[in-house]
N, C-alpha and C. Protein backbone atom coordinates (compact mmCIF):
# COMPACT_ATOMS: atom_id res chain seq x y z
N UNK A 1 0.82 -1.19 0.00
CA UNK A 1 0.00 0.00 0.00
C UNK A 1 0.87 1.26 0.00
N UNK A 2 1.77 1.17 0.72
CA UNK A 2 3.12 2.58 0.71
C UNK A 2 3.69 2.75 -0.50
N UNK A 3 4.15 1.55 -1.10
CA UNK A 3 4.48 1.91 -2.24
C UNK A 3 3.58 2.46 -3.73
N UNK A 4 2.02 2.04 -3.57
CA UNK A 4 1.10 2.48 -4.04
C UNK A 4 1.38 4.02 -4.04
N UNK A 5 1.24 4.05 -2.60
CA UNK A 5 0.88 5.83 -2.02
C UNK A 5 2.23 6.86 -2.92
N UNK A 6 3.54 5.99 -2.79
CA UNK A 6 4.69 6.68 -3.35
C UNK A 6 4.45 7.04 -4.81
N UNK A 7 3.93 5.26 -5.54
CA UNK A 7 3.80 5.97 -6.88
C UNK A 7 2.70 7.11 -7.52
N UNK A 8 1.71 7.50 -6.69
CA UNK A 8 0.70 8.32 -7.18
C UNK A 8 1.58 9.32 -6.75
N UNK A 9 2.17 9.59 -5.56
CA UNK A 9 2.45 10.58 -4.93
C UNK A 9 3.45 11.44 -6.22
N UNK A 10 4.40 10.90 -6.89
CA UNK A 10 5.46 10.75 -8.06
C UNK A 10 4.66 11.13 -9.37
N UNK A 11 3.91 10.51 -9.67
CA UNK A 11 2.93 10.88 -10.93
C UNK A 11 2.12 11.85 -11.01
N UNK A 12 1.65 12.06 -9.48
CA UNK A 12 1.15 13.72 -9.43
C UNK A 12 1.92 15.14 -9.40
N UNK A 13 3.11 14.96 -7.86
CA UNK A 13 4.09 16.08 -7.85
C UNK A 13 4.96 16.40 -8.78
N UNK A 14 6.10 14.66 -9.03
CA UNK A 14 6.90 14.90 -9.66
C UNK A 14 8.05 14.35 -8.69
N UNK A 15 9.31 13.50 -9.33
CA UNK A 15 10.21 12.67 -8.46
C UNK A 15 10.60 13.88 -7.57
N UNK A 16 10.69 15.35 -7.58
CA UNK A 16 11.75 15.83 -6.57
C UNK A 16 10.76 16.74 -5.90
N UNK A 17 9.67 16.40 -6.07
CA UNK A 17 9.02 17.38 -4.86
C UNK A 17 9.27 16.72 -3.40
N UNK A 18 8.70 17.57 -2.45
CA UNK A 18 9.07 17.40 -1.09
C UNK A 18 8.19 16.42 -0.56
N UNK A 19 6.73 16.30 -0.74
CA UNK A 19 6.29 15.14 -0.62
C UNK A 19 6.90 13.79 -1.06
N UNK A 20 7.14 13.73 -2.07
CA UNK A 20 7.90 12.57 -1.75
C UNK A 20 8.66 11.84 -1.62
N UNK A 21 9.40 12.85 -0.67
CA UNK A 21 10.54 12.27 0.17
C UNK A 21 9.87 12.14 1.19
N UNK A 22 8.66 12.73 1.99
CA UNK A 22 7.93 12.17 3.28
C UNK A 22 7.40 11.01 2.68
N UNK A 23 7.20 10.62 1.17
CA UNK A 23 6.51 8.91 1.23
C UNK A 23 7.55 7.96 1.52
N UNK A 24 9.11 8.94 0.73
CA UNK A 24 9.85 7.75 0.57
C UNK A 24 10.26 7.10 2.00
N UNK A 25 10.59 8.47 3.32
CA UNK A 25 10.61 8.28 3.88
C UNK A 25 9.54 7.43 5.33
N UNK A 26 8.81 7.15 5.05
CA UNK A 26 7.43 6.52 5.55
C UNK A 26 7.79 5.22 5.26
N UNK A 27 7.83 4.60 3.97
CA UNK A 27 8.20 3.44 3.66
C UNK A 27 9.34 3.01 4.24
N UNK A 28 10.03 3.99 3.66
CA UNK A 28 11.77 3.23 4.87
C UNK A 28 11.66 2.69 5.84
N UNK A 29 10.87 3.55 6.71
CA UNK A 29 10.85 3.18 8.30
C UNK A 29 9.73 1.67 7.97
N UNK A 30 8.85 1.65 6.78
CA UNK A 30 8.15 0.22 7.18
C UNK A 30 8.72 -0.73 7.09
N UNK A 31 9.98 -0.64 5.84
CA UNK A 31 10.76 -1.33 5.47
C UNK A 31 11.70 -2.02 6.76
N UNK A 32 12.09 -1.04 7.69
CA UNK A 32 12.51 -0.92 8.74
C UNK A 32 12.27 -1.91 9.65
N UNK A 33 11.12 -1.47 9.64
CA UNK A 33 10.28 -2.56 10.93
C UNK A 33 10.37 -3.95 10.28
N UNK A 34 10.20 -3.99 9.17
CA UNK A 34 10.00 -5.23 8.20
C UNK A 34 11.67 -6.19 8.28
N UNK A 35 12.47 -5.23 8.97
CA UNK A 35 13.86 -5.81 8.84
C UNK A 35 14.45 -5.83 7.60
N UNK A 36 14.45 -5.14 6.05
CA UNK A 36 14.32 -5.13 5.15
C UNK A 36 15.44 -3.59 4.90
N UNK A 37 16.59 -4.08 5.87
CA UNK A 37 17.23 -2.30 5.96
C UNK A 37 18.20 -1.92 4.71
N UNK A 38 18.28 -3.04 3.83
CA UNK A 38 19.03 -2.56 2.50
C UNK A 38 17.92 -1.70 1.93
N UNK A 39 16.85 -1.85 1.37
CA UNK A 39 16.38 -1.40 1.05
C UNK A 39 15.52 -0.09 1.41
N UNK A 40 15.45 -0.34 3.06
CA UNK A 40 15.18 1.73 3.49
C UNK A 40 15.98 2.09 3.36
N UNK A 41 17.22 1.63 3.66
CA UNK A 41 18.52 2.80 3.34
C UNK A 41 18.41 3.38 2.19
N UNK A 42 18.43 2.52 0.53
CA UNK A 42 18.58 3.20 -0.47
C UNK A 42 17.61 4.18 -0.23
N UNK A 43 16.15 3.93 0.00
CA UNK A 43 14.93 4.95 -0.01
C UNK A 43 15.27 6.45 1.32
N UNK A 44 15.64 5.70 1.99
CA UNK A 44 16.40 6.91 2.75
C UNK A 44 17.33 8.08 1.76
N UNK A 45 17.96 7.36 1.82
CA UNK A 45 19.43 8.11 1.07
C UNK A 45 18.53 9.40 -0.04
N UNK A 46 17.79 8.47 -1.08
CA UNK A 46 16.77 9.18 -2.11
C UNK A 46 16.20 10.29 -1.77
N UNK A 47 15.60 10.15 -0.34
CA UNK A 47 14.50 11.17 0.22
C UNK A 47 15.35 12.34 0.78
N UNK A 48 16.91 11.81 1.44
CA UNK A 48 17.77 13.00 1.92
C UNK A 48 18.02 13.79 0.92
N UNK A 49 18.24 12.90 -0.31
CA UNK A 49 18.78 14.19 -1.43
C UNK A 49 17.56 15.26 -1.98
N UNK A 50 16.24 14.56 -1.97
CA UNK A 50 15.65 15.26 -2.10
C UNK A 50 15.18 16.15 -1.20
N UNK A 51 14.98 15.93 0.22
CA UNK A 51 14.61 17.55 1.25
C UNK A 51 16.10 18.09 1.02
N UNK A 52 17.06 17.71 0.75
CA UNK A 52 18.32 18.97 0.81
C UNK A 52 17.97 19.92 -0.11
N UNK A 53 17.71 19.18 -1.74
CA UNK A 53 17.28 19.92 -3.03
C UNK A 53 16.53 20.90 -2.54
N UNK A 54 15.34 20.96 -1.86
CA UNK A 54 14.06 21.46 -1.60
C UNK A 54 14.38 22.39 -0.57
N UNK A 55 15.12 22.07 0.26
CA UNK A 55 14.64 22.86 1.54
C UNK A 55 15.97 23.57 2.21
N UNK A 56 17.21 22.64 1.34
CA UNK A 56 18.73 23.39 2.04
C UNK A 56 19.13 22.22 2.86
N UNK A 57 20.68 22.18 2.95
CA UNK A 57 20.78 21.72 3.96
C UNK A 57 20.94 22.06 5.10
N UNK A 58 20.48 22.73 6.08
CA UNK A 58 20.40 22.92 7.36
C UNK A 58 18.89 23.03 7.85
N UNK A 59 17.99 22.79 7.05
CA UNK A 59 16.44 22.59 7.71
C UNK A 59 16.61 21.20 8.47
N UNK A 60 15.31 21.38 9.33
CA UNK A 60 15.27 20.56 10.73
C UNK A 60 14.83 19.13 9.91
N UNK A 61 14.01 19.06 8.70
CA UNK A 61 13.70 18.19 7.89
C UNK A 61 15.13 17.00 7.71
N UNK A 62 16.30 18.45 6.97
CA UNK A 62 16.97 17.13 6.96
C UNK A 62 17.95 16.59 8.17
N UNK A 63 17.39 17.01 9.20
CA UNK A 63 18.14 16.45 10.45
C UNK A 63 17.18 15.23 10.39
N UNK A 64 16.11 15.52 10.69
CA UNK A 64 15.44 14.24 10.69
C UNK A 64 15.44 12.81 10.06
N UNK A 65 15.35 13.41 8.26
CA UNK A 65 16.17 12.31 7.81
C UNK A 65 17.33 11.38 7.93
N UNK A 66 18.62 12.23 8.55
CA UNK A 66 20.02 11.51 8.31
C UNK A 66 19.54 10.97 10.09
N UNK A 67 18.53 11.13 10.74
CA UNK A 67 18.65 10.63 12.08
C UNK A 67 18.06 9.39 11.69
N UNK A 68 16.66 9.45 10.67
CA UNK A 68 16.46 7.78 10.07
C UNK A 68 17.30 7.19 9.27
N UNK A 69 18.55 7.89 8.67
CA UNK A 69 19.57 7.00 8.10
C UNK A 69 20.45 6.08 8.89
N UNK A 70 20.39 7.07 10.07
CA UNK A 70 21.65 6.35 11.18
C UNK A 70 20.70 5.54 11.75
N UNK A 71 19.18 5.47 12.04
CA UNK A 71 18.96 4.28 12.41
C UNK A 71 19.11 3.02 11.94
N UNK A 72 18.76 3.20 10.65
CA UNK A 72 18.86 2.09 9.67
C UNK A 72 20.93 1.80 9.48
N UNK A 73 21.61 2.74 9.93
CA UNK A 73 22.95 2.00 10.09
C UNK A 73 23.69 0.89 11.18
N UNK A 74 22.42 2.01 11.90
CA UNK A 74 23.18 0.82 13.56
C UNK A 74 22.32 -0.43 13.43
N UNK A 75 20.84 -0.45 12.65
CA UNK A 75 20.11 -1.85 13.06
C UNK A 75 21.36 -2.68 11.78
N UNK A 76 22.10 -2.07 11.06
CA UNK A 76 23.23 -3.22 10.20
C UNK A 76 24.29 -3.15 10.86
N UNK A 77 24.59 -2.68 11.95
CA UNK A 77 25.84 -2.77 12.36
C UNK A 77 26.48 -1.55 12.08
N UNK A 78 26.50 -0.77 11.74
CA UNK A 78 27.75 -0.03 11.39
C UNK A 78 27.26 1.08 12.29
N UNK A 79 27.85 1.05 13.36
CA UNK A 79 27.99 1.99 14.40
C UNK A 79 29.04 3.27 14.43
């Protein structure tokens, strides 16, 4: 269903709007829970470049993001 939500989300805004990097990021974290952390990471990584594009890097947005990147580093180990 998330990934549903991502692709309308993409076909309506457009790959670099700011929404959807909040889908991509949504999924990550399900992915997350799912134990499935190769794959939030890439979707992570995607969604950071896009709130930087959008918003700069020093918005609180992309703190948030690289704080769900580092989660998804320590649940692989890399501390």
């Amino acid at each position: 269903m998330n990934e549903e939500a991502l692709r309308i989300t993409r076909k309506n805004l457009g790959k670099e709007h700011i929404q959807v990097a909040t889908s991509l990021n949504n999924l990550a974290l399900v992915l997350k829970n799912l134990e499935n952390y190769q794959k939030a990471k890439k979707l992570l990584k995607e969604a950071l470049l896009i709130t930087k594009n959008n918003l700069g890097e020093e918005h609180i947005q992309v703190a948030t993001s690289l704080n769900n990147l580092a989660l998804i580093e320590y649940a692989l180990g890399n501390y």
